[in-house]
PDB file of N, CA and C in Angstrom:
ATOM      1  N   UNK A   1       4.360  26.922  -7.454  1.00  0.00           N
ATOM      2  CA  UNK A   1       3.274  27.872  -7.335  1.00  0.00           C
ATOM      3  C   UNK A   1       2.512  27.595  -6.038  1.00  0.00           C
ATOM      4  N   UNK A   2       2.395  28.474  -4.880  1.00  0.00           N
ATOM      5  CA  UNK A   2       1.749  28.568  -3.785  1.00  0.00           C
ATOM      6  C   UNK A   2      -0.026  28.484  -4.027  1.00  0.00           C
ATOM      7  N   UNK A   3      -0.584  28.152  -3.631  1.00  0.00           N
ATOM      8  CA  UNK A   3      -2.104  28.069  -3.551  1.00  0.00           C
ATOM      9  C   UNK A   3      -2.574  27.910  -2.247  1.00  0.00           C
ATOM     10  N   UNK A   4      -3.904  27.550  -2.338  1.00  0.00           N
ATOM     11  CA  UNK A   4      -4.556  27.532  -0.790  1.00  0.00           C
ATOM     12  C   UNK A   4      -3.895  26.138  -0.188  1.00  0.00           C
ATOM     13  N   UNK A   5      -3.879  25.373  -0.530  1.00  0.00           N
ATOM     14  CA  UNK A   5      -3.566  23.765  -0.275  1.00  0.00           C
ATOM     15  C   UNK A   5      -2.564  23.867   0.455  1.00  0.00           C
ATOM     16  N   UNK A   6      -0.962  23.991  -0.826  1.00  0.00           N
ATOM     17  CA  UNK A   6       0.105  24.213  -0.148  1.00  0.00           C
ATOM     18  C   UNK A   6       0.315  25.330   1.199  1.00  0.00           C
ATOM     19  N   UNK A   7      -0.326  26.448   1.284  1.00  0.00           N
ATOM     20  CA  UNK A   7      -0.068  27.062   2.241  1.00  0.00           C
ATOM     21  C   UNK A   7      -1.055  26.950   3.890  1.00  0.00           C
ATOM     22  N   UNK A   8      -2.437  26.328   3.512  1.00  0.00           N
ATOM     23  CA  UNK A   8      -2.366  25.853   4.292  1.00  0.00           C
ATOM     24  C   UNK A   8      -1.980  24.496   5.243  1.00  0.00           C
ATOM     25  N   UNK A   9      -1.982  23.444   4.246  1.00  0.00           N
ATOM     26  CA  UNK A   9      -0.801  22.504   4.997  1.00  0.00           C
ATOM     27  C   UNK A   9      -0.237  22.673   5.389  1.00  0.00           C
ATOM     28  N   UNK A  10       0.852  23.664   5.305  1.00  0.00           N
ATOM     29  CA  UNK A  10       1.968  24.324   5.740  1.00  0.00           C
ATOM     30  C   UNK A  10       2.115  25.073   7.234  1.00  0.00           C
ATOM     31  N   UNK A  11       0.786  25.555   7.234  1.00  0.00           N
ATOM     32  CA  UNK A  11       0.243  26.111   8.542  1.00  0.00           C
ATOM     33  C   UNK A  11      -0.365  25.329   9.495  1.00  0.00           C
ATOM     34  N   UNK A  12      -1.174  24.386   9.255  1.00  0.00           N
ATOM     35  CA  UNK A  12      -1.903  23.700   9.680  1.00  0.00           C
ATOM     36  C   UNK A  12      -0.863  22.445  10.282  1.00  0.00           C
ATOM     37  N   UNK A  13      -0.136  21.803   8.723  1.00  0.00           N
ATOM     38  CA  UNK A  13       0.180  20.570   9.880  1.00  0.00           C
ATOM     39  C   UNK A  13       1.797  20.642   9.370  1.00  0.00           C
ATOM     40  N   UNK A  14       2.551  20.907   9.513  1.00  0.00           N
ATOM     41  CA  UNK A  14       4.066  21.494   8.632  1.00  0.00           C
ATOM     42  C   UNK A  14       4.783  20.356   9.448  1.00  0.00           C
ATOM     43  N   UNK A  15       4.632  19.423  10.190  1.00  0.00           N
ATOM     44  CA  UNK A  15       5.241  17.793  10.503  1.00  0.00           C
ATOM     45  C   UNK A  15       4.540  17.087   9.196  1.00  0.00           C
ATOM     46  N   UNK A  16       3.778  17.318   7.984  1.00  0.00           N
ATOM     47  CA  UNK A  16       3.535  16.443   7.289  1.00  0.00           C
ATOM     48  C   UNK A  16       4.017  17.401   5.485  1.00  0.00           C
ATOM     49  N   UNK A  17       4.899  17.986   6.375  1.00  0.00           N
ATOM     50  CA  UNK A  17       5.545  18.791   4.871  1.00  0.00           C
ATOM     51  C   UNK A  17       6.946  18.154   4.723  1.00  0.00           C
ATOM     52  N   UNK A  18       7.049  17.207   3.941  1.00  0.00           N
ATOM     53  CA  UNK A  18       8.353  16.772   3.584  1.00  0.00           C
ATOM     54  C   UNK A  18       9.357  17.645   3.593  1.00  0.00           C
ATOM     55  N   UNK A  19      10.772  17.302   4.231  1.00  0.00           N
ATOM     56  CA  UNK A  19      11.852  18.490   3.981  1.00  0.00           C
ATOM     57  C   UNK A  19      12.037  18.767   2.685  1.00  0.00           C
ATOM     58  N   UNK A  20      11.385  18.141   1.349  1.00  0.00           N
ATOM     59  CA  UNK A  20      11.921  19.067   0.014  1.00  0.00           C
ATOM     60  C   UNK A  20      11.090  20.505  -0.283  1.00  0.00           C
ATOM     61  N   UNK A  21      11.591  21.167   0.060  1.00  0.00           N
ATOM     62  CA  UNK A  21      10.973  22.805  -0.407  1.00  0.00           C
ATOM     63  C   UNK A  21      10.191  23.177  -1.258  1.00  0.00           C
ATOM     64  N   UNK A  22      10.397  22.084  -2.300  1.00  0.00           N
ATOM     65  CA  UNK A  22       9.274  22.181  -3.744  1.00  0.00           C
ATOM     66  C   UNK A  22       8.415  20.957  -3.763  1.00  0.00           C
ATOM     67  N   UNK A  23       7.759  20.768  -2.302  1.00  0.00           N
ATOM     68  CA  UNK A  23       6.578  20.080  -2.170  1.00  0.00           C
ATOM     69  C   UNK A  23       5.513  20.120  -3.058  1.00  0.00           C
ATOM     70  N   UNK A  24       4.823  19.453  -3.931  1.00  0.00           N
ATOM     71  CA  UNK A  24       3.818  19.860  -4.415  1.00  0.00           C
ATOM     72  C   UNK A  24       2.264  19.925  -3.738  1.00  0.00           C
ATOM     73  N   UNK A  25       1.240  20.234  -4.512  1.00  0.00           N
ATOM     74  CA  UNK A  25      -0.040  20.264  -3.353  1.00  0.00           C
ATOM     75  C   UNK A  25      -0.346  18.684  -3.392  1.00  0.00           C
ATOM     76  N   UNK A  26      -0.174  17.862  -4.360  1.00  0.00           N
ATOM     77  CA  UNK A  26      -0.175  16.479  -4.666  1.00  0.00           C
ATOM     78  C   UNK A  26       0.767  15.797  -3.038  1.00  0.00           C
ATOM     79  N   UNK A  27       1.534  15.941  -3.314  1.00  0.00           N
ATOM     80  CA  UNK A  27       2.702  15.564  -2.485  1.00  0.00           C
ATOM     81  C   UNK A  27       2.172  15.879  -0.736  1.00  0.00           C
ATOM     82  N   UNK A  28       1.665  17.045  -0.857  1.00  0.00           N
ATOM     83  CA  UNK A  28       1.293  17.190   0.542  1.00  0.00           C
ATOM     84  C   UNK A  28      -0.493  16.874   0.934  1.00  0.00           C
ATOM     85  N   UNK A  29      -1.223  16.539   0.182  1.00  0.00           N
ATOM     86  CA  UNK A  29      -2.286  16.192   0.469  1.00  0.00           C
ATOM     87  C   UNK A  29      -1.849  14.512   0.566  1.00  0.00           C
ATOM     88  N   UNK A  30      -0.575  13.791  -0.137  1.00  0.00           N
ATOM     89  CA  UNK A  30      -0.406  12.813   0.028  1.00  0.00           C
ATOM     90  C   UNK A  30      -0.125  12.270   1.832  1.00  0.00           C
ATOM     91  N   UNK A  31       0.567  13.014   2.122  1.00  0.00           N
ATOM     92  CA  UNK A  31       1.673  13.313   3.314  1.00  0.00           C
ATOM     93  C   UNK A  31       0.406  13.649   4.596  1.00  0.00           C
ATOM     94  N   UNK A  32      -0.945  14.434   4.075  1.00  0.00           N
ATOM     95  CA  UNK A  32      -1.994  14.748   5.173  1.00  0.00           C
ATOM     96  C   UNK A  32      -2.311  13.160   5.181  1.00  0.00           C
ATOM     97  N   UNK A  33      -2.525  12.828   4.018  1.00  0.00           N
ATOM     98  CA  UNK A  33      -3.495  11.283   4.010  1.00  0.00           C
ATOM     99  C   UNK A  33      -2.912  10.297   4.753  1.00  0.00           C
ATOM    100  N   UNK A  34      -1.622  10.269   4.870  1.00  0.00           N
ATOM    101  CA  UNK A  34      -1.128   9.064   5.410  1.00  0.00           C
ATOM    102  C   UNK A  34      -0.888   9.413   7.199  1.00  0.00           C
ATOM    103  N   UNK A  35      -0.632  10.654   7.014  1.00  0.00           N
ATOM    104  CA  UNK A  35      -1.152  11.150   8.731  1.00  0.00           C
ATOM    105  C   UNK A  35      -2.129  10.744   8.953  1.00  0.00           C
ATOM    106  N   UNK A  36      -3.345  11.067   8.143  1.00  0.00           N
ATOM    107  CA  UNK A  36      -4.857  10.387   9.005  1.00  0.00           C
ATOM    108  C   UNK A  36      -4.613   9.320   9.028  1.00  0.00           C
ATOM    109  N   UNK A  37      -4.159   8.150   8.366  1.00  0.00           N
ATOM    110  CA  UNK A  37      -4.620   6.815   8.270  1.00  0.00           C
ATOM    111  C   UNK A  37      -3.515   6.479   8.941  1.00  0.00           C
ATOM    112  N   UNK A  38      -2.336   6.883   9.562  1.00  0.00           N
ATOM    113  CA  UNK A  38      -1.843   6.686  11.171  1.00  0.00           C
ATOM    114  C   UNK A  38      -2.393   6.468  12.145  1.00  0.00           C
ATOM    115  N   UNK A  39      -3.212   7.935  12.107  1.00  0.00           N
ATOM    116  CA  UNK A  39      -3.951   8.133  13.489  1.00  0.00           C
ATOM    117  C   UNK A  39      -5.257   7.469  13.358  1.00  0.00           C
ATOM    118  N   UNK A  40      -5.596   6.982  12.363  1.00  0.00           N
ATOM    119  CA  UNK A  40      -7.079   6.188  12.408  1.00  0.00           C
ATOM    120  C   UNK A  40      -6.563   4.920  13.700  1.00  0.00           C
ATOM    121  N   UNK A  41      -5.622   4.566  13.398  1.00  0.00           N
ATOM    122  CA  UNK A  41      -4.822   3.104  14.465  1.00  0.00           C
ATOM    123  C   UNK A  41      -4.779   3.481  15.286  1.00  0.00           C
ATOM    124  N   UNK A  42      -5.227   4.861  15.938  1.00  0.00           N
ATOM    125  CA  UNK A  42      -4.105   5.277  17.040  1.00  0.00           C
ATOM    126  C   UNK A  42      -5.115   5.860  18.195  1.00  0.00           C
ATOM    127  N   UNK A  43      -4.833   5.889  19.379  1.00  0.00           N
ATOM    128  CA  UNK A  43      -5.664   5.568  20.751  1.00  0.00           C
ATOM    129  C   UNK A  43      -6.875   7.225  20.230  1.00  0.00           C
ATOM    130  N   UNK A  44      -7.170   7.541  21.389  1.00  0.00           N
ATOM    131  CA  UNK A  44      -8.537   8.593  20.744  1.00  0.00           C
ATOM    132  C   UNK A  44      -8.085   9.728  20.906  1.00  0.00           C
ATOM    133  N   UNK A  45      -6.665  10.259  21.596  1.00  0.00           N
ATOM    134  CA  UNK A  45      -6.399  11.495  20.849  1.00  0.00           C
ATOM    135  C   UNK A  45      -5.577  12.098  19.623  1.00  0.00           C
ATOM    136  N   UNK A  46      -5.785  10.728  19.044  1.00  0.00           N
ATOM    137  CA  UNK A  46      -4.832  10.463  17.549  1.00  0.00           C
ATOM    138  C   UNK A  46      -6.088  10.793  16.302  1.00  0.00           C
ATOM    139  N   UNK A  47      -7.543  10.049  16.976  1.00  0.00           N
ATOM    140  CA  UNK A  47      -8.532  10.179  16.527  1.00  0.00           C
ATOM    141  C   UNK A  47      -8.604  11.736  16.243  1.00  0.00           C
ATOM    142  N   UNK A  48      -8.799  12.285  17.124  1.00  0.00           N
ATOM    143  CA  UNK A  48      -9.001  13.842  16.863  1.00  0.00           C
ATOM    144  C   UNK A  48      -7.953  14.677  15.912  1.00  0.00           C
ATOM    145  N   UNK A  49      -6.852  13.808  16.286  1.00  0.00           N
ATOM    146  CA  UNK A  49      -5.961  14.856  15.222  1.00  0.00           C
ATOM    147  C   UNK A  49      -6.622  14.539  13.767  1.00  0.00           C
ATOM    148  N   UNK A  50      -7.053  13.786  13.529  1.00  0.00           N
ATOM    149  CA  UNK A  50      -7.166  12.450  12.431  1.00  0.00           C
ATOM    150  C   UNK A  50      -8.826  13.847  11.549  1.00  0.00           C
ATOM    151  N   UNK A  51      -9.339  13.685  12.751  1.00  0.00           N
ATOM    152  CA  UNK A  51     -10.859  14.449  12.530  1.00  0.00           C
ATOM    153  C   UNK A  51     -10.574  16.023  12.034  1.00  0.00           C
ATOM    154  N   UNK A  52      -9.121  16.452  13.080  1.00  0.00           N
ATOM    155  CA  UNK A  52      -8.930  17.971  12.747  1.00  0.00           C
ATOM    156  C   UNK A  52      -8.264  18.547  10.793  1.00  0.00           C
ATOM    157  N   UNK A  53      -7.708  17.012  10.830  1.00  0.00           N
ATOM    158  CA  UNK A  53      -6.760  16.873   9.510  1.00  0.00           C
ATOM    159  C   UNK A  53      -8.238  16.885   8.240  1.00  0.00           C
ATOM    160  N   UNK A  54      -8.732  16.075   8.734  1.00  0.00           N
ATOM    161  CA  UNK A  54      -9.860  16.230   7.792  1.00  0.00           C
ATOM    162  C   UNK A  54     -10.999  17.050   7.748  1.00  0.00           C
ATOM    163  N   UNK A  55     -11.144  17.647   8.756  1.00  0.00           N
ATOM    164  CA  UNK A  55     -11.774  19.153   9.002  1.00  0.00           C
ATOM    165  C   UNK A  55     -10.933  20.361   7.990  1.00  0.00           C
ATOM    166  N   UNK A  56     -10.115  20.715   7.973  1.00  0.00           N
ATOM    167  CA  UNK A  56      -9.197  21.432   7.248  1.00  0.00           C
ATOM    168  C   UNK A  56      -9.386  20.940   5.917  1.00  0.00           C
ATOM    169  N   UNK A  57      -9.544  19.746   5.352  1.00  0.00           N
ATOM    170  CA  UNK A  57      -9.023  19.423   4.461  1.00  0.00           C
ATOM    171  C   UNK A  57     -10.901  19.583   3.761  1.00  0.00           C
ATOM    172  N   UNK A  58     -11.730  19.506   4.437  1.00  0.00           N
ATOM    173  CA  UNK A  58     -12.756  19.504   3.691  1.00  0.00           C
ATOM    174  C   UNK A  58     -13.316  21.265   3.596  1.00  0.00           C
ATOM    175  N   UNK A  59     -12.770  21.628   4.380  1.00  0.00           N
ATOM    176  CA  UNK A  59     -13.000  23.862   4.059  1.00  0.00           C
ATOM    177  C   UNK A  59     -12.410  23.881   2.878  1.00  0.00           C
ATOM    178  N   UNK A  60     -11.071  23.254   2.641  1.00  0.00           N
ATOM    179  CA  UNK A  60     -10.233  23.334   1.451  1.00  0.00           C
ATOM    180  C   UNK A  60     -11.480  23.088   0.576  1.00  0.00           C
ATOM    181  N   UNK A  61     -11.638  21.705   0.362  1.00  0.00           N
ATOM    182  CA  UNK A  61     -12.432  20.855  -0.503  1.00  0.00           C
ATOM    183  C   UNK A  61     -13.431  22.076  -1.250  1.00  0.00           C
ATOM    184  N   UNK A  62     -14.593  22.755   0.210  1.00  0.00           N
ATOM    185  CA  UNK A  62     -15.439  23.213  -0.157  1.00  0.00           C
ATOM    186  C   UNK A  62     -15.372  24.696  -0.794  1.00  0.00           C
ATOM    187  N   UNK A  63     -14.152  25.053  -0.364  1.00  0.00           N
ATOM    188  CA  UNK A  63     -14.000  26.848  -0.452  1.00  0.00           C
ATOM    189  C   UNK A  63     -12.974  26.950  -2.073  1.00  0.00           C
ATOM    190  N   UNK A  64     -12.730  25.437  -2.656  1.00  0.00           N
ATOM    191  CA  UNK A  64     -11.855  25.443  -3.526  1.00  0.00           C
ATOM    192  C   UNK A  64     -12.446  25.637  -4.800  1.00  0.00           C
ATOM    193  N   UNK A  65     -11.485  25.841  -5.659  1.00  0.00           N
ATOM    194  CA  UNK A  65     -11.207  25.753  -7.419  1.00  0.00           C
ATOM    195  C   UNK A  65     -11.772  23.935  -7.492  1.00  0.00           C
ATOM    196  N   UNK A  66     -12.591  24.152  -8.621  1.00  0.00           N
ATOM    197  CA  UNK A  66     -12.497  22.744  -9.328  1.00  0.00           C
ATOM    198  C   UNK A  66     -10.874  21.756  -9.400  1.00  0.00           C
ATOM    199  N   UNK A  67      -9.935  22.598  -9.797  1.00  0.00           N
ATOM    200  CA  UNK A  67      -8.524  22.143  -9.804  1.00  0.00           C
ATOM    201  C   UNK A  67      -8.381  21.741  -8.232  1.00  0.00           C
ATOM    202  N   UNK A  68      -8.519  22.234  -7.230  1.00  0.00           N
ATOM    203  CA  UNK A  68      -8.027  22.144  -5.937  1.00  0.00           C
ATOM    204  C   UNK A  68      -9.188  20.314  -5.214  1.00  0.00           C
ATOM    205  N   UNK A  69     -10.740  21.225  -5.785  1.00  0.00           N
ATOM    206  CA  UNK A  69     -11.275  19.853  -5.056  1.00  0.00           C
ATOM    207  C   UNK A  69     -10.827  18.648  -5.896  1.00  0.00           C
ATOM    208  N   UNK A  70     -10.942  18.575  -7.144  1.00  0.00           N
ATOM    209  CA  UNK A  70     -10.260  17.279  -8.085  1.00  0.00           C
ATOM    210  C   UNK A  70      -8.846  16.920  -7.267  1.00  0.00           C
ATOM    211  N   UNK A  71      -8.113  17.782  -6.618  1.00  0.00           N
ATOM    212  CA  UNK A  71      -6.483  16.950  -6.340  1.00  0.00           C
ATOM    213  C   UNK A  71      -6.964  16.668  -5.123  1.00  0.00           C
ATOM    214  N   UNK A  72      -7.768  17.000  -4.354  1.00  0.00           N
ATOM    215  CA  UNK A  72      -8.477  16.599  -2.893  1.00  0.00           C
ATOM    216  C   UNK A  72      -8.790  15.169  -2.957  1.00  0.00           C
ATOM    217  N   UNK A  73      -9.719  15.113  -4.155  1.00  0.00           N
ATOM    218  CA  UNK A  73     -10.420  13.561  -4.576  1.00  0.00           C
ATOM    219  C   UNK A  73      -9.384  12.568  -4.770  1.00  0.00           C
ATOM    220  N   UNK A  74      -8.511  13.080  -5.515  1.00  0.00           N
ATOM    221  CA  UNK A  74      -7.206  12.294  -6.279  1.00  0.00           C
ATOM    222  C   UNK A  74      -6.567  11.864  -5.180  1.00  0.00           C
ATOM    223  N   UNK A  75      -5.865  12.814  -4.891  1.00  0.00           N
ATOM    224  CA  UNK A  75      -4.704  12.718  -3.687  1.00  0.00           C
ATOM    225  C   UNK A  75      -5.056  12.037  -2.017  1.00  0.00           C
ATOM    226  N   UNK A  76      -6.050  12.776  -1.783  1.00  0.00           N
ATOM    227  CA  UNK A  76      -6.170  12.756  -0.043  1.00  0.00           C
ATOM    228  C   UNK A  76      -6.800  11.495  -0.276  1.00  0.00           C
ATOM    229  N   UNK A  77      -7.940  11.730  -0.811  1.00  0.00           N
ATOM    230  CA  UNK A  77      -9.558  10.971  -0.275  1.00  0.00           C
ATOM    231  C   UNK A  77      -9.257   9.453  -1.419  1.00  0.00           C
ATOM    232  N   UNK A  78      -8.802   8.884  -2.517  1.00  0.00           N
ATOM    233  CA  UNK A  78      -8.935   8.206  -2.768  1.00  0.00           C
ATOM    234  C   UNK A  78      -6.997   7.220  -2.177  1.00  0.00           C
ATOM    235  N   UNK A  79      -6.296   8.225  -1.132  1.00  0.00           N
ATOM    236  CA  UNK A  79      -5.241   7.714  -0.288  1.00  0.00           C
ATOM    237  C   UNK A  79      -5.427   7.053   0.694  1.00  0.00           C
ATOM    238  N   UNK A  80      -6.822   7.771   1.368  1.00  0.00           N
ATOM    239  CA  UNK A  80      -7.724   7.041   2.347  1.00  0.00           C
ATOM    240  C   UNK A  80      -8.002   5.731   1.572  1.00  0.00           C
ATOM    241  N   UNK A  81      -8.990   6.185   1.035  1.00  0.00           N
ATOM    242  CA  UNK A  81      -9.814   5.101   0.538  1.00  0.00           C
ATOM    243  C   UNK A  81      -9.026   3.611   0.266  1.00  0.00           C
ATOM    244  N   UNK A  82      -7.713   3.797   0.352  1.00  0.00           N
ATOM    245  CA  UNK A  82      -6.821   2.695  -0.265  1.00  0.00           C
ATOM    246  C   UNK A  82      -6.510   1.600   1.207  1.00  0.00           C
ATOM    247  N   UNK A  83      -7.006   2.648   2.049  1.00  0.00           N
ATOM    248  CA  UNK A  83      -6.539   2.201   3.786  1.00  0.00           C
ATOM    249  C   UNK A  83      -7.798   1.274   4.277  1.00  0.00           C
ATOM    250  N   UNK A  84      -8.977   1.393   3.108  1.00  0.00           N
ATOM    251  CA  UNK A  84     -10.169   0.990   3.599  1.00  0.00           C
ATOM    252  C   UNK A  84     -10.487  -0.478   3.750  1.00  0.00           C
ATOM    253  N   UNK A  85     -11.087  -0.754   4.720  1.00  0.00           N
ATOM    254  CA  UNK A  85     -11.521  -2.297   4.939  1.00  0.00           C
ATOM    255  C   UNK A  85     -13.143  -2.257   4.983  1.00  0.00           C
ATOM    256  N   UNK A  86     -13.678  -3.269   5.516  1.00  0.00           N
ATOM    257  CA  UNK A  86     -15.371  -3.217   5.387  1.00  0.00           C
ATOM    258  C   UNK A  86     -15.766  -2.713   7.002  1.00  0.00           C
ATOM    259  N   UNK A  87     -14.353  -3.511   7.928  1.00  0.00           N
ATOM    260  CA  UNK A  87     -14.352  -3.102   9.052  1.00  0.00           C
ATOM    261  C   UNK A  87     -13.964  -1.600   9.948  1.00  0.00           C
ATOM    262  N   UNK A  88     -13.471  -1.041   8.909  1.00  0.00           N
ATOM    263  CA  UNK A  88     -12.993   0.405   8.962  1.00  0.00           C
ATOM    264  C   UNK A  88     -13.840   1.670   8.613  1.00  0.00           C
ATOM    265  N   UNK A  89     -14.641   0.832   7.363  1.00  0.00           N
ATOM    266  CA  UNK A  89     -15.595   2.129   6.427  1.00  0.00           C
ATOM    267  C   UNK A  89     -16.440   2.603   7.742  1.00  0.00           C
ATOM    268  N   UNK A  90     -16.868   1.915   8.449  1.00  0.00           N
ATOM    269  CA  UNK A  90     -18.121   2.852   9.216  1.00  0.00           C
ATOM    270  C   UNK A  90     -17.530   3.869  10.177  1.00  0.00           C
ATOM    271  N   UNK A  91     -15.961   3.996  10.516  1.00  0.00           N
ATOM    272  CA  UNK A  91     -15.405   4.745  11.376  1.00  0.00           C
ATOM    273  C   UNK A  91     -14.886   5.767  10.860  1.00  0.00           C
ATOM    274  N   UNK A  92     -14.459   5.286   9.428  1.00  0.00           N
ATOM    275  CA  UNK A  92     -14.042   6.534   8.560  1.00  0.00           C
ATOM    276  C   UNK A  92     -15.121   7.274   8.018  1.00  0.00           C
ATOM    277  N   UNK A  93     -15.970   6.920   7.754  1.00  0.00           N
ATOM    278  CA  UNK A  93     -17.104   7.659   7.359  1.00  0.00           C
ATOM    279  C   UNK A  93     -17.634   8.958   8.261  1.00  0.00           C
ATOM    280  N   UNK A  94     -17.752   8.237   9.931  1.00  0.00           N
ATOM    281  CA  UNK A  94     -17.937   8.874  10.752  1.00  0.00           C
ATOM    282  C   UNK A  94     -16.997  10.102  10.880  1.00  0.00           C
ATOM    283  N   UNK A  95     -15.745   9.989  10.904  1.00  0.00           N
ATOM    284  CA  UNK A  95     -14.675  10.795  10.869  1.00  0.00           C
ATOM    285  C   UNK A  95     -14.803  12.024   9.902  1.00  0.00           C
ATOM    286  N   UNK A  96     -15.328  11.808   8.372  1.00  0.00           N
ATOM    287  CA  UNK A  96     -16.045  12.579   7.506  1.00  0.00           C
ATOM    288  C   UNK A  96     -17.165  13.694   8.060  1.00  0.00           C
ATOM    289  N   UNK A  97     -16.958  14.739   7.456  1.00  0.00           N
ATOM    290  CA  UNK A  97     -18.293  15.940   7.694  1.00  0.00           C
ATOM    291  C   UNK A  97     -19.019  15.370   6.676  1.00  0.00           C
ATOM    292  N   UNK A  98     -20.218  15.633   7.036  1.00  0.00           N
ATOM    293  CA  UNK A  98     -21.592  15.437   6.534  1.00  0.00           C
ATOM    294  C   UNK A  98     -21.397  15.730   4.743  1.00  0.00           C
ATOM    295  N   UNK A  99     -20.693  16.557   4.691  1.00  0.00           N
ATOM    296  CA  UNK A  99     -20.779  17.373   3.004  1.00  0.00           C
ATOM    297  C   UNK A  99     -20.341  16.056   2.365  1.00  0.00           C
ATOM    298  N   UNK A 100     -18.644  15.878   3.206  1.00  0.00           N
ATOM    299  CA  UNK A 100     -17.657  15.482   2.219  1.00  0.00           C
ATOM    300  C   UNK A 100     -17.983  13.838   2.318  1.00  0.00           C
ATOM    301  N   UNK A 101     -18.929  13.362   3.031  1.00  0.00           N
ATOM    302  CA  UNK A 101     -19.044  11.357   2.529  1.00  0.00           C
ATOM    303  C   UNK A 101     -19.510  11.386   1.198  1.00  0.00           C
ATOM    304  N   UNK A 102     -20.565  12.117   0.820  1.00  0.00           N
ATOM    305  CA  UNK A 102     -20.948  11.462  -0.402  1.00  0.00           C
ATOM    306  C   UNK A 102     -19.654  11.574  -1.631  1.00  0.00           C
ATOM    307  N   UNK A 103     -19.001  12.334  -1.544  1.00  0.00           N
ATOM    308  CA  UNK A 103     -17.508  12.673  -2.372  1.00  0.00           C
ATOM    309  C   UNK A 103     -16.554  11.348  -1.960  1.00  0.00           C
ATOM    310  N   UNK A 104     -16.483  10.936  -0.983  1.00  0.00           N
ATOM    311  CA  UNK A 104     -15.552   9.789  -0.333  1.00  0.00           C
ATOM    312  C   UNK A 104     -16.318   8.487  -0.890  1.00  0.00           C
ATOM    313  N   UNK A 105     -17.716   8.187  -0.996  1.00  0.00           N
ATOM    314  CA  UNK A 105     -18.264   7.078  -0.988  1.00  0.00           C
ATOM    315  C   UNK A 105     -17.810   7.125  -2.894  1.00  0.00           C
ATOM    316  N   UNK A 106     -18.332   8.284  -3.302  1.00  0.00           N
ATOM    317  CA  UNK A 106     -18.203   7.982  -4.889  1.00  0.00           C
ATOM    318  C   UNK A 106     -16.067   8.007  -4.917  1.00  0.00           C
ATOM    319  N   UNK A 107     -15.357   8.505  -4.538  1.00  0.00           N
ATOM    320  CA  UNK A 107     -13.741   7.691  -4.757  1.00  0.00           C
ATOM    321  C   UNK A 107     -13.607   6.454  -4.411  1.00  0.00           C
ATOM    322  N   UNK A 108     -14.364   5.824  -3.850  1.00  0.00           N
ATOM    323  CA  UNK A 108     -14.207   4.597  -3.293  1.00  0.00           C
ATOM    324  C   UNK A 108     -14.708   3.803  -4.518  1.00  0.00           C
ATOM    325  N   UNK A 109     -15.995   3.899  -4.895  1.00  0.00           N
ATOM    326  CA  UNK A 109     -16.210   3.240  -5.606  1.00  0.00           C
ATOM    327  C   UNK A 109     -15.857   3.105  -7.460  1.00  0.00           C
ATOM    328  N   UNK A 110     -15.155   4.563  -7.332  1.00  0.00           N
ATOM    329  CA  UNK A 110     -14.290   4.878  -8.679  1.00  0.00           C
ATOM    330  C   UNK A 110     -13.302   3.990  -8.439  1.00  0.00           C
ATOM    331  N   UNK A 111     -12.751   3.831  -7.542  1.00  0.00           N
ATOM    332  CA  UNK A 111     -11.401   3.467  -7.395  1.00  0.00           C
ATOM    333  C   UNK A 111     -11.290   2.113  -6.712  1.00  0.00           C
TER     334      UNK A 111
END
């Protein structure tokens, strides 16, 4: 079943759409997450891709179904969160829009 997620991933960053065809939105918010937390390592125009990935991903967040922001929390943001160090949180945070930290700070500490 197509939704906003899957199709825009698809548009947006389709190098992080696995070749299986029946990607799920799980599967590909997995696949965004581990793109950012590439480019978090990566010199400063890796940064930006990193910022653009999560720009997209928080319109999703905000313009979504309860179902859509819950697999956001699940999937993306507590995938991050797994990448997190004490030395990292203040850069990732930064990387975050204003809306979506307080959503990131509470997966972190769920998880």
């Amino acid at each position: 079943m197509k939704n906003k997620i899957v199709t825009s991933i698809k548009e947006w960053f389709p190098h992080c759409v696995p070749s299986e065809t029946d990607a799920t939105e799980y599967m590909l918010l997995q696949c965004v997450a581990d793109y950012c937390i590439a480019c978090f390592g990566g010199q400063q125009e890796d940064h930006l891709k990193a910022k653009e990935a999560i720009h997209i991903i928080s319109i999703l967040y905000y313009n979504g179904s309860l179902h859509e922001r819950n697999a956001i929390e699940n999937e993306f943001l507590e995938r991050i969160s797994h990448a997190e160090s004490p030395a990292s949180l203040r850069q990732h945070i930064d990387f975050l829009p204003k809306e979506l930290r307080p959503v990131y700070m509470k997966t972190i500490l769920e998880n």
